[in-house]
Each structure stands twice: as structure tokens, then as C-alpha cells.
C-alpha atoms as a PDB file:
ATOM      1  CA  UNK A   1     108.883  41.298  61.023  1.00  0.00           C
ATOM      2  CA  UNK A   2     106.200  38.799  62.567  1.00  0.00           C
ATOM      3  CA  UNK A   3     103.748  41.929  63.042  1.00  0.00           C
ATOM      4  CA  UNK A   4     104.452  42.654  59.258  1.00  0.00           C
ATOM      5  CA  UNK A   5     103.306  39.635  58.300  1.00  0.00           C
ATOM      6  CA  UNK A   6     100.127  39.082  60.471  1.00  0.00           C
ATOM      7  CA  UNK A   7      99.151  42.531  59.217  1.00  0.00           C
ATOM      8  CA  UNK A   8      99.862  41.775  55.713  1.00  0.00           C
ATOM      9  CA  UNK A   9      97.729  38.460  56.147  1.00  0.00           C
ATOM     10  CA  UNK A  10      94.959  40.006  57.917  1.00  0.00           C
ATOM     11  CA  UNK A  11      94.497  42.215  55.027  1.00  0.00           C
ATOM     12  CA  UNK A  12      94.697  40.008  52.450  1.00  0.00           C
ATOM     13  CA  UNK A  13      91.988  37.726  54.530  1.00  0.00           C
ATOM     14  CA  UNK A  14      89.684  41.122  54.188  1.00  0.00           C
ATOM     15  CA  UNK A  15      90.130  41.622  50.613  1.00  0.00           C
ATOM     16  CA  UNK A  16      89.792  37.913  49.274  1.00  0.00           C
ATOM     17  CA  UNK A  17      86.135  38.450  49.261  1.00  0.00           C
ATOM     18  CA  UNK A  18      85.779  41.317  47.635  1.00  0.00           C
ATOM     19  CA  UNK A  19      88.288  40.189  44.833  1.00  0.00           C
ATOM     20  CA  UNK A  20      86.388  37.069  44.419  1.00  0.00           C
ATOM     21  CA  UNK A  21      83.255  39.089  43.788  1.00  0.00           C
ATOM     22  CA  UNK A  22      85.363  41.464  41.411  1.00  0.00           C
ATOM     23  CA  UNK A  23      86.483  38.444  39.436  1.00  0.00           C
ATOM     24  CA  UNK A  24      82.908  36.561  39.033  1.00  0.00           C
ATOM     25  CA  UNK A  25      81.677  40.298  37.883  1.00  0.00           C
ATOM     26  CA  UNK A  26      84.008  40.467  35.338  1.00  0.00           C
ATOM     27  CA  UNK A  27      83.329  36.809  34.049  1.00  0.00           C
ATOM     28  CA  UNK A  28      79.803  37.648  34.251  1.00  0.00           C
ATOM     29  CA  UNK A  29      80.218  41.174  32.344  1.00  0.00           C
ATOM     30  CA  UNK A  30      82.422  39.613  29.504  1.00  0.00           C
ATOM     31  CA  UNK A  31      79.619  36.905  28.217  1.00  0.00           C
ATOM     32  CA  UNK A  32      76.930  39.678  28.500  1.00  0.00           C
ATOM     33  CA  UNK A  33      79.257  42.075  26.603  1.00  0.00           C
ATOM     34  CA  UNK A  34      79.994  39.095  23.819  1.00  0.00           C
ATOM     35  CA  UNK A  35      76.454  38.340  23.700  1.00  0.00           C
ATOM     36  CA  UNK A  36      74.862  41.835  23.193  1.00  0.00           C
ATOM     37  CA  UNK A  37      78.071  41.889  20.374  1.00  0.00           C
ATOM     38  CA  UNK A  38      76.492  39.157  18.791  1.00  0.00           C
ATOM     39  CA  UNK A  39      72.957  40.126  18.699  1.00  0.00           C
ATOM     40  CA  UNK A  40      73.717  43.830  17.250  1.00  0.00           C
ATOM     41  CA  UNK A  41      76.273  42.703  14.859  1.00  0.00           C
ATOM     42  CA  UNK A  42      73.340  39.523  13.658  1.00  0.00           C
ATOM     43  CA  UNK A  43      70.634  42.787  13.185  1.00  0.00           C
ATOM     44  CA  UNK A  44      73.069  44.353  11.393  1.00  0.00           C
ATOM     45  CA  UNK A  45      74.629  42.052   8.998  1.00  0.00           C
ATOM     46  CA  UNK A  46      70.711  40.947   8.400  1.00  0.00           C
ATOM     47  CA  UNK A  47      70.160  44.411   7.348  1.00  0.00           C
ATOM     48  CA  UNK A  48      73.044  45.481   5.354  1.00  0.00           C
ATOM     49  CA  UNK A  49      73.371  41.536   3.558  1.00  0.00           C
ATOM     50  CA  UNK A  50      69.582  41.678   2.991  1.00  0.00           C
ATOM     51  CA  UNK A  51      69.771  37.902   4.455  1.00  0.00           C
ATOM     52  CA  UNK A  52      68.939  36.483   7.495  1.00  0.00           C
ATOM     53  CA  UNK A  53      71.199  35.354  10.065  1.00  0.00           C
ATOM     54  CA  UNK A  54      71.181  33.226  12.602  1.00  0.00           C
ATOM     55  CA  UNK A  55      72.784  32.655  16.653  1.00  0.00           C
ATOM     56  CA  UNK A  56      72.666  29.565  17.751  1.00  0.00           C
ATOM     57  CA  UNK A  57      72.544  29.198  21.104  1.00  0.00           C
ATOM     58  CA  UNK A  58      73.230  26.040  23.633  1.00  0.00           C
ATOM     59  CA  UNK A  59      74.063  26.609  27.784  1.00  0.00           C
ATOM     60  CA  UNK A  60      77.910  27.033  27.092  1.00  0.00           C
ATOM     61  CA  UNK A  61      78.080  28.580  23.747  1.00  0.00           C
ATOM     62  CA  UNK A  62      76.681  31.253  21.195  1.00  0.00           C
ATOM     63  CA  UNK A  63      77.317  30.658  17.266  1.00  0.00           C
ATOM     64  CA  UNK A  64      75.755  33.512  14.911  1.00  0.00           C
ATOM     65  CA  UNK A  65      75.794  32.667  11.231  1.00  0.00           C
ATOM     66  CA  UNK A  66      74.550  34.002   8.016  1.00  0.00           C
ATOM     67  CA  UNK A  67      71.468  31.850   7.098  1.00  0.00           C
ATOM     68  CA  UNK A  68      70.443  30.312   3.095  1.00  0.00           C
ATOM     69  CA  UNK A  69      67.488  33.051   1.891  1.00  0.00           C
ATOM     70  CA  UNK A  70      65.298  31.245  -0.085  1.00  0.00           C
ATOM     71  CA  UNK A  71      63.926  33.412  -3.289  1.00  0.00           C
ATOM     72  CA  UNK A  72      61.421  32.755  -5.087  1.00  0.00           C
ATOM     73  CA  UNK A  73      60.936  34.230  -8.422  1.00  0.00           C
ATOM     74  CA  UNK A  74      56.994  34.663  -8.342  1.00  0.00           C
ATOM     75  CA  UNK A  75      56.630  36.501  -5.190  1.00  0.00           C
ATOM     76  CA  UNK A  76      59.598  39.175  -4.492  1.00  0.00           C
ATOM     77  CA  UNK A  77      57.763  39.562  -1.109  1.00  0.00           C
ATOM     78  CA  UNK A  78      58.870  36.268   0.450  1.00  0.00           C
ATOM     79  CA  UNK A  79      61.437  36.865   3.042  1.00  0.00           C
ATOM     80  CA  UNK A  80      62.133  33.114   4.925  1.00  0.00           C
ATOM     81  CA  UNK A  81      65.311  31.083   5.156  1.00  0.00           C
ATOM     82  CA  UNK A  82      65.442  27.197   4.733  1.00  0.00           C
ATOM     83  CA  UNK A  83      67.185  27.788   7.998  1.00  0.00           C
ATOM     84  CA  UNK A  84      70.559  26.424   6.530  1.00  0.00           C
ATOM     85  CA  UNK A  85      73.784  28.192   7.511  1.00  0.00           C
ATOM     86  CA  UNK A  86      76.161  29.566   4.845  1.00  0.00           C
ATOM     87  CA  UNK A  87      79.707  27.625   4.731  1.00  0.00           C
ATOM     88  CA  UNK A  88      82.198  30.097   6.528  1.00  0.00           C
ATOM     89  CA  UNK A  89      80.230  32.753   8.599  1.00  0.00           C
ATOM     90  CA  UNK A  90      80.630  31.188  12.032  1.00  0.00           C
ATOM     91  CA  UNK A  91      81.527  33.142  14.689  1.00  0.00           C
ATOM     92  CA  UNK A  92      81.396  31.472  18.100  1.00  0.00           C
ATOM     93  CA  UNK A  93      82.266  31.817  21.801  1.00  0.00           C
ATOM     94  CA  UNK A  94      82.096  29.916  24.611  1.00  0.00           C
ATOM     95  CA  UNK A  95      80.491  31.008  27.566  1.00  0.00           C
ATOM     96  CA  UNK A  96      82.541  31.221  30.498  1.00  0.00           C
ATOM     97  CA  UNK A  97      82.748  27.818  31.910  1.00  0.00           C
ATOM     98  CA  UNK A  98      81.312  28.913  35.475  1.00  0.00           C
ATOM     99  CA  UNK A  99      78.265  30.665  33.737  1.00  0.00           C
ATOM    100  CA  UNK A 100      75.262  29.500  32.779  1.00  0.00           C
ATOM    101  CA  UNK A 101      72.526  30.773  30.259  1.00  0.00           C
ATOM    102  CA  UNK A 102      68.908  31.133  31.873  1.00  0.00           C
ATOM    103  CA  UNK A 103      65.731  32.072  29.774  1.00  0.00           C
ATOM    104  CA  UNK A 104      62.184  33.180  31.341  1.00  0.00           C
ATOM    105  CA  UNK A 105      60.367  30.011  32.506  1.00  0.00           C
ATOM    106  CA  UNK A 106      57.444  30.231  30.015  1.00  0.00           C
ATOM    107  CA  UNK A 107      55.544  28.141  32.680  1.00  0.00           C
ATOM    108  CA  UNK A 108      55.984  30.011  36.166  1.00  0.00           C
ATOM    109  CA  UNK A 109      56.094  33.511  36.433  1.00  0.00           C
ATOM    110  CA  UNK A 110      59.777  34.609  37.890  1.00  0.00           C
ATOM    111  CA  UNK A 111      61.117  31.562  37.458  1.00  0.00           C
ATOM    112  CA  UNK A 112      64.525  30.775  35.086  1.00  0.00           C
ATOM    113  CA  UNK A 113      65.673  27.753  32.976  1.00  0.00           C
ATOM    114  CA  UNK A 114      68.574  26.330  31.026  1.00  0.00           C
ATOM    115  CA  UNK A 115      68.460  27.789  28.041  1.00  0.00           C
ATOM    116  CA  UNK A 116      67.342  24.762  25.456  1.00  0.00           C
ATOM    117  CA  UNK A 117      69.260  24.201  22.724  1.00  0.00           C
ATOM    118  CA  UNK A 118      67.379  26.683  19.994  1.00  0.00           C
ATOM    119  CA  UNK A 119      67.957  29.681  17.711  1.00  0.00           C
ATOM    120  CA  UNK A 120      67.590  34.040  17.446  1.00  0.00           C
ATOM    121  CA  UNK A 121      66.786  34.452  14.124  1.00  0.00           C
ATOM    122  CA  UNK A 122      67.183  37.868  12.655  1.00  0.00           C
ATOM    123  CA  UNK A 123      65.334  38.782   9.243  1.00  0.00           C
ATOM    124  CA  UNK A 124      66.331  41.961   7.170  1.00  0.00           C
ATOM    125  CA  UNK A 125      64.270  44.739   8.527  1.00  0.00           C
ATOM    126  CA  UNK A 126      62.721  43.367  11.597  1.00  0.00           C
ATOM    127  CA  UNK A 127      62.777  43.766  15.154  1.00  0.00           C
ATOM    128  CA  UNK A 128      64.945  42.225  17.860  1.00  0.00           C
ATOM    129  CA  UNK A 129      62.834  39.278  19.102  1.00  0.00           C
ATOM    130  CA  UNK A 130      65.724  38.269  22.007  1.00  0.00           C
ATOM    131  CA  UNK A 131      64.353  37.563  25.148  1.00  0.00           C
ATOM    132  CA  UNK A 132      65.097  38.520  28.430  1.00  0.00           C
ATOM    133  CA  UNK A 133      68.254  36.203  29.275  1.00  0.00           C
ATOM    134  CA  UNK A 134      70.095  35.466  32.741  1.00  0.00           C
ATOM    135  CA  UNK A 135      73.391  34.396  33.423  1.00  0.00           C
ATOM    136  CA  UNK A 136      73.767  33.096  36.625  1.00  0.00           C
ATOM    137  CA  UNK A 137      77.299  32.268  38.529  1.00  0.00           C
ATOM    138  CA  UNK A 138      76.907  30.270  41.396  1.00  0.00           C
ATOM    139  CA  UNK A 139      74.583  33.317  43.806  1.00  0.00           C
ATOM    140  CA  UNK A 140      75.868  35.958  42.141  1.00  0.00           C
ATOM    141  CA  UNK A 141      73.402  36.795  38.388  1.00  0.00           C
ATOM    142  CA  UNK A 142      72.853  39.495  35.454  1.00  0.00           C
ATOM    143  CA  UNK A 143      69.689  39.923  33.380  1.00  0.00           C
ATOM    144  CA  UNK A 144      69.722  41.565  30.103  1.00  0.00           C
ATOM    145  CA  UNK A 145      66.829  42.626  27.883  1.00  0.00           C
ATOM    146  CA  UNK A 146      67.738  43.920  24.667  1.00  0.00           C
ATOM    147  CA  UNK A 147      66.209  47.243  22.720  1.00  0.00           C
ATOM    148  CA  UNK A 148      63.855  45.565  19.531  1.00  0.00           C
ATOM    149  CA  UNK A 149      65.070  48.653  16.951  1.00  0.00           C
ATOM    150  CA  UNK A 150      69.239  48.552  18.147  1.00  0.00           C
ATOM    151  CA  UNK A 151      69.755  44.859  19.834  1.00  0.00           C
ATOM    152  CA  UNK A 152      71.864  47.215  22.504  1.00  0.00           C
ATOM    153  CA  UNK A 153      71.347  46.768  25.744  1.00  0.00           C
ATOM    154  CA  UNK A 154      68.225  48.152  27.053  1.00  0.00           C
ATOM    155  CA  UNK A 155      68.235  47.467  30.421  1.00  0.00           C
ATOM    156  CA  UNK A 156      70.520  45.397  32.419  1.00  0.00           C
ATOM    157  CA  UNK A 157      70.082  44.171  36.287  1.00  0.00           C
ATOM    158  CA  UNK A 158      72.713  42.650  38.355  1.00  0.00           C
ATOM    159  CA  UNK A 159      72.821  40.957  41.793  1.00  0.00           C
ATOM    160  CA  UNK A 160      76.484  40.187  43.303  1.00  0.00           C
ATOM    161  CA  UNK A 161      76.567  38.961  46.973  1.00  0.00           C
END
């Protein structure tokens, strides 16, 4: 029964690591799923609503929102927002509390901050203007770059020790 046991321990010593690694993948894989969600279904919306819309983004959550279009009856041309969200089109999620939200350091070359507080705005008809984003999880990180025409994900890398 002791031999049971000590066998049964030593494998569960091997696989700890390997589940830990599964788990932070996961995590990781769920915020970059929600977030790619978020960004197709803003170009989207934007499209189809003929309005712009709006994600909102801070290090710990993502908030997309349909955005005020201002029209102006002289010029049928003008396409801007007074940037003011519309009462009840909030969607939100919180990034996974072990996650964090890195941009492209527009300073150093390779290097990755906290994403600032700041906006994606998406107008009817126009590209995907997301940028490259990182989440990072303690060592273990996944970039995403999204595709300007779809807002899918165009290309995603992934490093977990």
C-alpha cells in the first residue's frame, strides 16, 4: 500500500508542472479569445449600425460600446463621433486577474508596456487600426496582431516555459 502511494505521489510531483502550464495557457487563451471577440464584433456592429463604436480599454478590463455619430446636415460626408457612448451598449470583461495587457513601447524597439488607459475606435467602413497587444502571465506571454479588413486573428505567437 506504501509503494502505491509513493508511486502515486511521484507522479503527481511530475505532472504538477505541466498542469500549471496547461492552466496559465488556458487563462492566457480565454482573454485573447474575448478580446479578438470584441474587436470583430466592434468592426462589425460599426459596419452594419453605420456608427462608430468604441472598446475601451484599461490593464484589467475591455468595454466596447456603440459611440454618439455626430451628423451634420451640410456635409453628408462627415463621419466623426463626439466620442460619447450610447446609454446601454456596454459589454465588458475583465481580464483575468493574473494577466496583464502590454502594448508596443512606442519608444524602444522590442520593448512592452502597460497598456494606458485609452480607446480602439472603429468607424463604419474602415480598417482595423488595433495594435499588436501582449498579455503576459508571470514568464509565460501571447502576442496577437489582428487582420485590418476581418479584426480576426492574423497572427498569434506564444511563449510558455
Amino acid at each position: 500500500m506504501c509503494v502505491v502511494l509513493l508511486i502515486m505521489g511521484i507522479l503527481l510531483g511530475v505532472s504538477m508542472p505541466a498542469m500549471r502550464s496547461a492552466f496559465t495557457e488556458q487563462g492566457m487563451r480565454d482573454d485573447s479569445r474575448q478580446l479578438a471577440l470584441m474587436v470583430r464584433t466592434a468592426m462589425l456592429q460599426s459596419d452594419e449600425q453605420r456608427r462608430p463604436y468604441a472598446i475601451d480599454l484599461t490593464g484589467t478590463k475591455a468595454t466596447l460600446h456603440a459611440l454618439k455619430p455626430i451628423s451634420d446636415a451640410n456635409d453628408s460626408t462627415t463621419d466623426t463621433s463626439d466620442e460619447t457612448p450610447v446609454s446601454g451598449s456596454d459589454v465588458s470583461f475583465n481580464f483575468d486577474s493574473s494577466n496583464k495587457l502590454l502594448v508596443a513601447d512606442p519608444d524602444k524597439a522590442g520593448a512592452w508596456i502597460p497598456v494606458p488607459s485609452t480607446s480602439w475606435v472603429f468607424q463604419p467602413g474602415d480598417l482595423c487600426h488595433v495594435p499588436r497587444v501582449r498579455l503576459l502571465r508571470g514568464k509565460a506571454w501571447m502576442e496577437i496582431s489582428f487582420n485590418a479588413l476581418t479584426g480576426n486573428v492574423e497572427d498569434e505567437t506564444t511563449y510558455f516555459p
